[in-house]
Protein backbone atom coordinates (compact mmCIF):
# COMPACT_ATOMS: atom_id res chain seq x y z
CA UNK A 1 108.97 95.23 117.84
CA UNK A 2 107.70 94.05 114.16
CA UNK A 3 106.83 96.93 111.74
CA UNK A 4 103.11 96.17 112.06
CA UNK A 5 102.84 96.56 115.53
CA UNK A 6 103.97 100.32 115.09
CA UNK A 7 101.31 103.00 114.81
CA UNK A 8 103.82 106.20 115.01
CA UNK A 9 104.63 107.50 111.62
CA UNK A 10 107.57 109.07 113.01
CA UNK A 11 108.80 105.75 114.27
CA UNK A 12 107.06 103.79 111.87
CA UNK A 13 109.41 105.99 109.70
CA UNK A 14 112.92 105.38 111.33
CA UNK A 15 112.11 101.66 111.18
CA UNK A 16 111.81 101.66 107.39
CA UNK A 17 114.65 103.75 106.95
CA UNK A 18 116.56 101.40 109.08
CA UNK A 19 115.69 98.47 107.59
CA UNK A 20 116.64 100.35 103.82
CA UNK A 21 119.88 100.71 105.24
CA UNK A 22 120.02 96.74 106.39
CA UNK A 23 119.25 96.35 102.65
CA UNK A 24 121.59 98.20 101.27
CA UNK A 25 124.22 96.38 103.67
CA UNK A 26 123.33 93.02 102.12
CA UNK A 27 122.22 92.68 105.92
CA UNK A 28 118.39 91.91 105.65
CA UNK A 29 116.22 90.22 108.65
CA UNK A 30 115.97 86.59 108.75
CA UNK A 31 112.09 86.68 107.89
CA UNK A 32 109.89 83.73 109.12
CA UNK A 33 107.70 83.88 106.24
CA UNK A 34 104.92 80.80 107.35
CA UNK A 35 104.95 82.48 110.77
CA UNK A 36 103.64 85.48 109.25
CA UNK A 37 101.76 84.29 107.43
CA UNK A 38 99.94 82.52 109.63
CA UNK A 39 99.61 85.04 112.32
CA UNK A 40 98.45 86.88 109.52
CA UNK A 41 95.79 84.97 107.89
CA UNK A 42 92.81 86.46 110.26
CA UNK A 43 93.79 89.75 109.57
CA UNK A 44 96.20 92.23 108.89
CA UNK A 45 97.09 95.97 110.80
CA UNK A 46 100.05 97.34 108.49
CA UNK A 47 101.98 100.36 109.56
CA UNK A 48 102.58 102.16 106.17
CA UNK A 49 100.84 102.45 102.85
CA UNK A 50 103.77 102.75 99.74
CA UNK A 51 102.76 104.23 96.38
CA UNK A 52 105.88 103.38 94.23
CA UNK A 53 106.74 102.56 90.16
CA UNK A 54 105.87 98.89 88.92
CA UNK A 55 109.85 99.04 88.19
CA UNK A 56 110.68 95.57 88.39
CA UNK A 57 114.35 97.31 90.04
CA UNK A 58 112.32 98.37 93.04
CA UNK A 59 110.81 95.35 95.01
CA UNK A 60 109.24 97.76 97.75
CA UNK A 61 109.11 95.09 100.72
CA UNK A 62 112.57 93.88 99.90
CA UNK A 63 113.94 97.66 99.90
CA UNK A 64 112.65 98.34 103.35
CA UNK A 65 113.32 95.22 104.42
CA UNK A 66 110.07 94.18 105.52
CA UNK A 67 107.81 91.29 105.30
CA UNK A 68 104.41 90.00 104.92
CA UNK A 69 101.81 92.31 107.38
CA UNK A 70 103.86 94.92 107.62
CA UNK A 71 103.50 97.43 104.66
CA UNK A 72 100.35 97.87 101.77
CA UNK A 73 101.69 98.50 98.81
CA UNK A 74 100.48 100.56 95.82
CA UNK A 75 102.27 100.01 92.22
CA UNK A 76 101.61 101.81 89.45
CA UNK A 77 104.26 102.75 86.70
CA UNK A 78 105.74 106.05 87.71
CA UNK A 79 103.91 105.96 91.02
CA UNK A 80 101.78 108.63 89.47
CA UNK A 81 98.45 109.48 91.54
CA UNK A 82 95.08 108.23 89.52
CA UNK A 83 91.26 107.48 91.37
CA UNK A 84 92.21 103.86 92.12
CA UNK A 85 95.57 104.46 93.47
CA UNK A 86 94.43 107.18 95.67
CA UNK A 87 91.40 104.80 96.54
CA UNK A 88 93.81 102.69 97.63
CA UNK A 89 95.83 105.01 99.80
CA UNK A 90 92.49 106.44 100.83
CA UNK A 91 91.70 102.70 102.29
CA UNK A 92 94.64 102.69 104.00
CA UNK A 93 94.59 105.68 106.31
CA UNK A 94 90.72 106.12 106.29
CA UNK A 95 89.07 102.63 106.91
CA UNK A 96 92.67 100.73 108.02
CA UNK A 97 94.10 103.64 110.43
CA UNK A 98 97.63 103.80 108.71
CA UNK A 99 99.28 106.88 109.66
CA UNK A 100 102.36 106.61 107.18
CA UNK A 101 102.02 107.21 103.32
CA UNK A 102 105.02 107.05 101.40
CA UNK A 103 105.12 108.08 97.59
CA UNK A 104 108.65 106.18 96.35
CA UNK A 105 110.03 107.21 92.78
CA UNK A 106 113.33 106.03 91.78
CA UNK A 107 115.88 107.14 89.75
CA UNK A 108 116.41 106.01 85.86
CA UNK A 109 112.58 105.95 85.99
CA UNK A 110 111.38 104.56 82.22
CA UNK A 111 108.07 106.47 82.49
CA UNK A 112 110.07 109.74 83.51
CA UNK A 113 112.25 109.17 80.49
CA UNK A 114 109.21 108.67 77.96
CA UNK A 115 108.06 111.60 79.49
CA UNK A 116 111.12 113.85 79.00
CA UNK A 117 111.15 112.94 75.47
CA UNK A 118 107.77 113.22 74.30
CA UNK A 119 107.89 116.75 75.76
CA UNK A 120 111.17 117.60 74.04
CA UNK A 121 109.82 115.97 70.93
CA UNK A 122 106.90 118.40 70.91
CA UNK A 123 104.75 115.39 70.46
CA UNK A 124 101.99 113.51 72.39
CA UNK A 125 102.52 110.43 74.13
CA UNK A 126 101.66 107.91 71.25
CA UNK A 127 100.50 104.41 71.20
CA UNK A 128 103.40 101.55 70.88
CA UNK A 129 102.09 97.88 70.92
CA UNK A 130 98.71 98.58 70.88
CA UNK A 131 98.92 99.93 74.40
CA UNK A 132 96.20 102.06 74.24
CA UNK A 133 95.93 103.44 78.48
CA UNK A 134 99.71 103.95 78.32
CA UNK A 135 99.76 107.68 77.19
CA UNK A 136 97.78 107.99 80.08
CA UNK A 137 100.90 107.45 82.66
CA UNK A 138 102.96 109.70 80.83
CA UNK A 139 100.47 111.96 81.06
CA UNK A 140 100.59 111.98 84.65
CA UNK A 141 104.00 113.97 84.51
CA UNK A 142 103.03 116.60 82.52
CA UNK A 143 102.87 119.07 86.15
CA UNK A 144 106.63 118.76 85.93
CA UNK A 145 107.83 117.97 82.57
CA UNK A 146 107.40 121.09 80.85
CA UNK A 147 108.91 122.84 78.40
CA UNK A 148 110.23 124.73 80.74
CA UNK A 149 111.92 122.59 82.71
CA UNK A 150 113.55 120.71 80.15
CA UNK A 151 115.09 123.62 77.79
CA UNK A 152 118.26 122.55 78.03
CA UNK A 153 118.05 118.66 77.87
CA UNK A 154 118.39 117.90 73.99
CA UNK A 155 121.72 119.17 73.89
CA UNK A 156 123.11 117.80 77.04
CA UNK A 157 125.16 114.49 77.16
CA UNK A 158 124.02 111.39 77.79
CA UNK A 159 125.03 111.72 81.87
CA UNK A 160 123.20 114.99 82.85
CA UNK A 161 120.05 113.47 80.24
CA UNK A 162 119.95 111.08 83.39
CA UNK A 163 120.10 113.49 85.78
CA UNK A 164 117.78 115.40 84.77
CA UNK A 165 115.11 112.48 84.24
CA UNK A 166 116.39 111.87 87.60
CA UNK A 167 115.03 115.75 88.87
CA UNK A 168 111.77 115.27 86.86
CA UNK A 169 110.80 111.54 88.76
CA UNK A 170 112.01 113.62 92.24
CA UNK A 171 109.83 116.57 91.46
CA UNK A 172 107.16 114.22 89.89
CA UNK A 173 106.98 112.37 93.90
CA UNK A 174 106.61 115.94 95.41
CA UNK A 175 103.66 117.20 93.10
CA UNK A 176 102.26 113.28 93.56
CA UNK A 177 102.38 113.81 97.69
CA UNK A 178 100.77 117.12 96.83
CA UNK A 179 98.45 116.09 94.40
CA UNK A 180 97.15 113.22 97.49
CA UNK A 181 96.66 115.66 99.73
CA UNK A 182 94.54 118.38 97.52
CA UNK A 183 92.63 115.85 96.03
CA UNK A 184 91.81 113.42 99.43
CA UNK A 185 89.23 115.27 102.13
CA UNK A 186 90.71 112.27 104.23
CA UNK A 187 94.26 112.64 103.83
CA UNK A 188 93.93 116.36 103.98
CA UNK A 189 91.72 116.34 107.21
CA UNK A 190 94.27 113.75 108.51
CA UNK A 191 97.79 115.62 107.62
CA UNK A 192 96.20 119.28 109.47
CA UNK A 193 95.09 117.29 112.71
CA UNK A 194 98.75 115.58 112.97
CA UNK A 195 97.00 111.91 112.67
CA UNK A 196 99.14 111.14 109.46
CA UNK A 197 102.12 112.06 107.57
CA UNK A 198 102.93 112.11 103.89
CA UNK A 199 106.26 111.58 103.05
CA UNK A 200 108.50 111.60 99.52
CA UNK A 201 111.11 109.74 98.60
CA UNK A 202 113.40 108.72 96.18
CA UNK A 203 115.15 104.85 95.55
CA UNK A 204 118.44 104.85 93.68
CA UNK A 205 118.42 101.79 91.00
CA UNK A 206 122.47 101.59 91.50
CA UNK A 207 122.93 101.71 95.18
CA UNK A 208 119.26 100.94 96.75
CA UNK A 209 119.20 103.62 99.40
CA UNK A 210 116.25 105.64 99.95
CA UNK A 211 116.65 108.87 100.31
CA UNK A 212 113.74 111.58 101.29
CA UNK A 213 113.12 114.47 99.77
């Protein structure tokens, strides 16, 4: 059975996760891409919707080993929840009847980072290059990076720095799945009558597995 064909979040789920694993096994699908694309052309009926990071590290269809049809996909850097990306998602299990949204973050996460450190800096998220919406993404973490949370990160060495950016992109996925649900009467309606599910997860940059949390 081809991704798109199932409706099941459950096993819609399983079949990503296996195919992650085929991934990380340098054991991918042979894809017929002009098949799919043609048997695609008059429409499409993915199973999933995928908020993830514009990290260039974490080609979303690739990771799950999917192909064209089977999966919309979301980008935005840090795979942070804003109107259009939830308009998106909204689209997806609304108007298009998916029934699986995943949020992916990933680990050495360079909005996470810039994050952490404008926090520990004590300073706002400024404006480099003229890029003058950027502040807005880091932003977007403030739920998680907090003062709080990072008390112990300037004197830490360069290893647990990582892990903890590492904790702040993982928590930063679980108030994002949160933040969909509180702030969609679709996705909420949809999660409480069992039509949907929301799921978190996280990508590793060194080994490409997927793990959920």
């Amino acid at each position: 059975m081809k991704l798109q064909d199932e409706k099941n979040p459950e096993a819609c789920l399983k079949m990503l996760l296996e195919g992650n694993e085929r991934y990380t096994a340098g054991t991918p699908q042979a894809h017929d891409f002009q098949e799919r694309i043609a048997n695609t052309a008059g429409g499409q009926s993915p199973s999933a919707v995928i908020l993830s990071c514009i990290d260039s590290r974490v080609p979303v269809e690739q990771v799950f080993d999917v192909s064209v049809g089977d999966v919309f996909s979301v980008r935005v850097a840090g795979n942070i929840s804003g109107t259009k990306s939830l308009g998106s998602i909204e689209y997806a299990v609304g108007v298009s009847g998916v029934q699986l949204v995943i949020v992916l973050g990933h680990t050495r996460c360079g909005a996470a980072t810039a994050a952490v450190e404008a926090v520990v800096a004590g300073e706002n998220p400024s404006v480099v290059n003229e890029c003058v919406h950027l502040p807005s993404i880091i932003d977007g973490f403030k739920p998680v990076a907090t003062p709080e949370s990072l008390s112990g990160y300037a004197g830490s060495e360069a290893g647990d720095k990582a892990a903890i950016v590492d904790e702040i992109a993982k928590q930063n996925v679980i108030h994002t799945c949160n933040t969909l649900i509180s702030k969609s009467p679709v996705i909420s309606r949809l999660l409480s009558e069992g039509t949907i599910q929301v799921i978190g997860a996280m990508y590793d940059v060194a080994s490409g597995k997927v793990t959920l949390v």
